[in-house]
C-alpha atoms as a PDB file:
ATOM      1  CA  UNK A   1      12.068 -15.330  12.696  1.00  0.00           C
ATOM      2  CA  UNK A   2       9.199 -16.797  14.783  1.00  0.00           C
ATOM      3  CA  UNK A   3       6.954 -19.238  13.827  1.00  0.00           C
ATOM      4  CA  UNK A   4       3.259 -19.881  15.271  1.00  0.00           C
ATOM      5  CA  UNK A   5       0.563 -22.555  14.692  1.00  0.00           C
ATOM      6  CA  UNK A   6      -2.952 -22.724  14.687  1.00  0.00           C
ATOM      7  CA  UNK A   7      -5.168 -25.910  13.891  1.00  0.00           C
ATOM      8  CA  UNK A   8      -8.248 -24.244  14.048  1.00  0.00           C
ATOM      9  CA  UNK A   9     -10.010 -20.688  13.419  1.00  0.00           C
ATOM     10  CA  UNK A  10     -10.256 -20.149  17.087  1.00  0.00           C
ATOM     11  CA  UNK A  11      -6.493 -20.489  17.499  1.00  0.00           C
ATOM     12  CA  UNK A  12      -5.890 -18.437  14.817  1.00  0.00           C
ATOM     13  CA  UNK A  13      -8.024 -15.798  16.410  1.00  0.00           C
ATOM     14  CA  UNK A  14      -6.065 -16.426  19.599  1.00  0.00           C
ATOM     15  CA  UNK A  15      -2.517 -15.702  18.059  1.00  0.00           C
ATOM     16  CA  UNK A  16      -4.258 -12.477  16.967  1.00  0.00           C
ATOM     17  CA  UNK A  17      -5.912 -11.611  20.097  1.00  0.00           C
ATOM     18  CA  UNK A  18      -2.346 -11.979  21.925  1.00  0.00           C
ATOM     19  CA  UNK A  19      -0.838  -9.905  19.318  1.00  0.00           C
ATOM     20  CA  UNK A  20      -3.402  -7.513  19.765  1.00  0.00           C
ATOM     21  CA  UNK A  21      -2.530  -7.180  23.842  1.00  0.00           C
ATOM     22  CA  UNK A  22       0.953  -6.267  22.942  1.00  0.00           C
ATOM     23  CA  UNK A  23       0.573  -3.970  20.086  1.00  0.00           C
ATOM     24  CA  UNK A  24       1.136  -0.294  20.553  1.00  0.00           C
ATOM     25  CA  UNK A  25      -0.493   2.594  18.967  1.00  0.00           C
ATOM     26  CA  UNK A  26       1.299   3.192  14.960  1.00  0.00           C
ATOM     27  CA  UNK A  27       1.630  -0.274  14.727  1.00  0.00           C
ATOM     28  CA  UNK A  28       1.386  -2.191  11.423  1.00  0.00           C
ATOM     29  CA  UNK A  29       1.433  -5.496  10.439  1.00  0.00           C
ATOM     30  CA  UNK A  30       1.989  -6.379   7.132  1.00  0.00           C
ATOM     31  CA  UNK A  31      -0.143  -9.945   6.847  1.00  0.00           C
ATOM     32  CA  UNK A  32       0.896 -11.945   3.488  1.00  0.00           C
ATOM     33  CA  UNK A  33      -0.846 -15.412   2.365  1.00  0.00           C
ATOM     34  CA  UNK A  34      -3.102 -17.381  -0.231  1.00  0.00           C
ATOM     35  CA  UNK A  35      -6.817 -17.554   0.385  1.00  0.00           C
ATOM     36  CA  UNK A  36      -7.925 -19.360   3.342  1.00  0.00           C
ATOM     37  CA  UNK A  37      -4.838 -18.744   5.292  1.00  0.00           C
ATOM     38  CA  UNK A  38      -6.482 -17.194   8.317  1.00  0.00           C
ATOM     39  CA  UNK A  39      -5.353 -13.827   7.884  1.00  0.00           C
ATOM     40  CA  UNK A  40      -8.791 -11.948   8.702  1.00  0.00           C
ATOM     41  CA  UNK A  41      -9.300 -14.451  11.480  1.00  0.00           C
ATOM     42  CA  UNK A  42      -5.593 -13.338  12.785  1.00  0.00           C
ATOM     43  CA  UNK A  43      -7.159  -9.654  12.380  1.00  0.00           C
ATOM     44  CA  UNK A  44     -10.551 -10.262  14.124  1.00  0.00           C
ATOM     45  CA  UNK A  45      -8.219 -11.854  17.543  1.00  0.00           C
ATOM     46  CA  UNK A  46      -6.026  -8.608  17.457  1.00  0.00           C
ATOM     47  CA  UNK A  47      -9.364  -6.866  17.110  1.00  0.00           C
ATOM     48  CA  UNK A  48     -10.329  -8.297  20.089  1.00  0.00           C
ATOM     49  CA  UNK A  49      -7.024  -8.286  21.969  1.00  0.00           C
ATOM     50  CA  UNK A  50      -7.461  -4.358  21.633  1.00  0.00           C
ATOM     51  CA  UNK A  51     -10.660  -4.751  23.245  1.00  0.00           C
ATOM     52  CA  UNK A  52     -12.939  -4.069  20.026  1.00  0.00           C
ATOM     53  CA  UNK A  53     -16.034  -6.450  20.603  1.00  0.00           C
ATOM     54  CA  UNK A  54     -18.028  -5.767  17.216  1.00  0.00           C
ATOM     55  CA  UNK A  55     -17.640  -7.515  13.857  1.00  0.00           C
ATOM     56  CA  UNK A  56     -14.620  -7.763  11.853  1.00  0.00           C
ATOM     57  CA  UNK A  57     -14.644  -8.744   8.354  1.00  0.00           C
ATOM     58  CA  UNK A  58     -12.638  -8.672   5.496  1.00  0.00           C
ATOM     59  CA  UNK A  59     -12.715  -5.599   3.593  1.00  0.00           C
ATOM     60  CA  UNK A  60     -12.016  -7.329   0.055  1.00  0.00           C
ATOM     61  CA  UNK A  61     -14.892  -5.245  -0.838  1.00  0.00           C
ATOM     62  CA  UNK A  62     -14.947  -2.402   1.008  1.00  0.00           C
ATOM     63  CA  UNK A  63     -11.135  -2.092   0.499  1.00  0.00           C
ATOM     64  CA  UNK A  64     -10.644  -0.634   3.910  1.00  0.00           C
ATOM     65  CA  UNK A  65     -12.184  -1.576   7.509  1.00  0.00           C
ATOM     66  CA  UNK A  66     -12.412   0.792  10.746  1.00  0.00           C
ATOM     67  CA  UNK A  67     -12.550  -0.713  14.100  1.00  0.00           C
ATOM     68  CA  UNK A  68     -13.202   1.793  16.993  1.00  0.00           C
ATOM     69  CA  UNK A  69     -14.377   1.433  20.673  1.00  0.00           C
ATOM     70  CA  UNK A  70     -11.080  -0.674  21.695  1.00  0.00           C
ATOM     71  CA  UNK A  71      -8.017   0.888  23.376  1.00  0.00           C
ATOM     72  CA  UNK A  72      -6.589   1.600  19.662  1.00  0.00           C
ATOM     73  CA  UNK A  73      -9.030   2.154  16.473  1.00  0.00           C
ATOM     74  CA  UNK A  74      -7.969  -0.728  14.193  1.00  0.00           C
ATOM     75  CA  UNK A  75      -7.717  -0.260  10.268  1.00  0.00           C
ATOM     76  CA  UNK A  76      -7.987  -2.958   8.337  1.00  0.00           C
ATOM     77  CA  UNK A  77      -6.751  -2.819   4.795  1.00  0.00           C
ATOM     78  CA  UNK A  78      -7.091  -5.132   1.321  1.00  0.00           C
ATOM     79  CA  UNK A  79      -4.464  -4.388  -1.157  1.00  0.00           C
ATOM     80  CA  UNK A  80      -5.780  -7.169  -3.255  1.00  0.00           C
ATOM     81  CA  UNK A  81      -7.882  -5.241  -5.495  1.00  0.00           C
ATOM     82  CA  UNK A  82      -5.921  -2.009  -5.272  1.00  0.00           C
ATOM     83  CA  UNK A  83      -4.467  -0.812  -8.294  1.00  0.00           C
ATOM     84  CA  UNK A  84      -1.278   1.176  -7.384  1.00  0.00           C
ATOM     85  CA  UNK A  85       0.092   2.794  -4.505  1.00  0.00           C
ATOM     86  CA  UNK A  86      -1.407   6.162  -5.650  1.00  0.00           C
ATOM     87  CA  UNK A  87      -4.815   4.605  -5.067  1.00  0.00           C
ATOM     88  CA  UNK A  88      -3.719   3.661  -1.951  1.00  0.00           C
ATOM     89  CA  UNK A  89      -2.663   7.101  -0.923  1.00  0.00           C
ATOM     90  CA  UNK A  90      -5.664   8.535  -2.561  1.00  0.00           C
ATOM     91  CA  UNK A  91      -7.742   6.998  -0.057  1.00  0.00           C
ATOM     92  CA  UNK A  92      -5.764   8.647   3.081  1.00  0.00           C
ATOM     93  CA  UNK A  93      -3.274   6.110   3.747  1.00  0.00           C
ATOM     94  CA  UNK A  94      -0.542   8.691   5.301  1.00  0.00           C
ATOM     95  CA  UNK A  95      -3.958   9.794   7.546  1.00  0.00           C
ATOM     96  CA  UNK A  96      -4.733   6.877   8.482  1.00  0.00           C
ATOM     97  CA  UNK A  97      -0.860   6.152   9.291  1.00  0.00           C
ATOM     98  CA  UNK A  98      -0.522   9.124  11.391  1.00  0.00           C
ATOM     99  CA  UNK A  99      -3.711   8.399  13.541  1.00  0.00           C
ATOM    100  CA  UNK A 100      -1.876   6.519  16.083  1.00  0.00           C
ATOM    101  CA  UNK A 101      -3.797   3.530  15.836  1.00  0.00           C
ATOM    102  CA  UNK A 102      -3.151  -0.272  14.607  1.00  0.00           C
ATOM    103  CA  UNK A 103      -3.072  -0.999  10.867  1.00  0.00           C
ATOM    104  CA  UNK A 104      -3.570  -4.592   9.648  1.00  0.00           C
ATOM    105  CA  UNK A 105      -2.584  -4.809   6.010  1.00  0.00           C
ATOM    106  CA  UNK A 106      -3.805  -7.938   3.777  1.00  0.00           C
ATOM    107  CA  UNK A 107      -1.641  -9.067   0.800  1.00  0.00           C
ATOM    108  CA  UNK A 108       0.434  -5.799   1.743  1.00  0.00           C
ATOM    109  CA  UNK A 109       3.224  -7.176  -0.571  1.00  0.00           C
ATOM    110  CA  UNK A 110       1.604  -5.439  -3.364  1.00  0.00           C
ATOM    111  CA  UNK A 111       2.969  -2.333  -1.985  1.00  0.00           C
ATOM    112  CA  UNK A 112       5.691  -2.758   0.213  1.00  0.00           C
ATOM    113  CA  UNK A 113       7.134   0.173  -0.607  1.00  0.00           C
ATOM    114  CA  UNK A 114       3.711   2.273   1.139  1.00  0.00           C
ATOM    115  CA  UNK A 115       5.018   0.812   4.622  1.00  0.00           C
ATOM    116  CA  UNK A 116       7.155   1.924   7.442  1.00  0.00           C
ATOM    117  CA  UNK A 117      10.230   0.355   8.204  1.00  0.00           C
ATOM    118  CA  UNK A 118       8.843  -0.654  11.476  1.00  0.00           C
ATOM    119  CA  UNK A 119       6.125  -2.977   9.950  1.00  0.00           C
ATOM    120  CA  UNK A 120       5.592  -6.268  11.167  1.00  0.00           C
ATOM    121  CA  UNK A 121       5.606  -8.720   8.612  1.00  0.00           C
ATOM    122  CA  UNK A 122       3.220 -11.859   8.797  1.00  0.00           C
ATOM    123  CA  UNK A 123       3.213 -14.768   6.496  1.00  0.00           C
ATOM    124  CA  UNK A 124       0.423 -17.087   6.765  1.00  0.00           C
ATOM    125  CA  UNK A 125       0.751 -20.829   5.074  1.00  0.00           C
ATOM    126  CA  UNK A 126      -1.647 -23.577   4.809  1.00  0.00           C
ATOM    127  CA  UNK A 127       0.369 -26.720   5.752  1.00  0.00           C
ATOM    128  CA  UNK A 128      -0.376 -30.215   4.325  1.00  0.00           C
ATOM    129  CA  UNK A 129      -2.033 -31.339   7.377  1.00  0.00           C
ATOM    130  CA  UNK A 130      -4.927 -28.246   7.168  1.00  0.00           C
ATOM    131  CA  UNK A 131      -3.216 -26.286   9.918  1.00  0.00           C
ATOM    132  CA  UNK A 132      -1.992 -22.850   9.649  1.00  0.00           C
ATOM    133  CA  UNK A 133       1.477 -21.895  10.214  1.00  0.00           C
ATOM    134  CA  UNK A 134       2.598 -17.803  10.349  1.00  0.00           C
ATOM    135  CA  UNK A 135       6.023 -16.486  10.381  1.00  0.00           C
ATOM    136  CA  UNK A 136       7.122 -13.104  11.465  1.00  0.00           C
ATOM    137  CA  UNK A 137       9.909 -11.450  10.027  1.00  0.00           C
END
């Protein structure tokens, strides 16, 4: 288990962007975490760290996010307001899992049972003090 810090959004963004230099294409990382955590922040830095330089947001609406013109496409995904894992594979997830790029997965424990053994699992806190702790596991 590792454990990271970040006071501010721009660290946050920093752990992601270093993440984002390491990852490898078919990675996925399963991010977990109340509101306000920094998870999209996280997501935005690995954005970045793969060398995508236009906006990242969180796809709470949109459900799902594409992120191309870095070394990897990114897809960004919100189980929050998914229903079940069939809606979830009725919008392509086992395409966009065999596209080779990175998947970032908000409040993925909803469906844990959707993800590869492989995944890399993220969970964001808000400590006492306003920072922002993740641990990987």
């Amino acid at each position: 288990m590792n454990r990271e810090r970040a006071a501010t959004n721009d660290e946050m963004e920093a752990l992601g962007q270093s993440a984002g230099r390491r990852a490898d294409g078919g990675a996925v990382f399963a991010l977990v975490g109340d509101l306000g955590a920094g998870k999209t922040h996280w997501t935005k830095g690995l954005a970045l760290g793969l060398g995508y330089s236009g906006q990242v947001t969180s796809p709470t609406f949109a459900l799902a996010q594409e992120y191309r013109g870095g070394r990897l496409p990114v897809f960004h995904f919100d189980f929050y307001r998914i229903e079940s894992a069939e809606e979830l594979l009725a919008m392509g997830w086992d395409e966009y899992l065999d596209q080779g790029g990175v998947i970032v997965a908000e409040w993925a424990d909803k469906f844990p049972e959707v993800l590869p053994a492989q995944t890399v699992w993220l969970d964001f806190k808000v400590l006492p003090d306003g920072s922002r702790e993740i641990i990987s596991r």
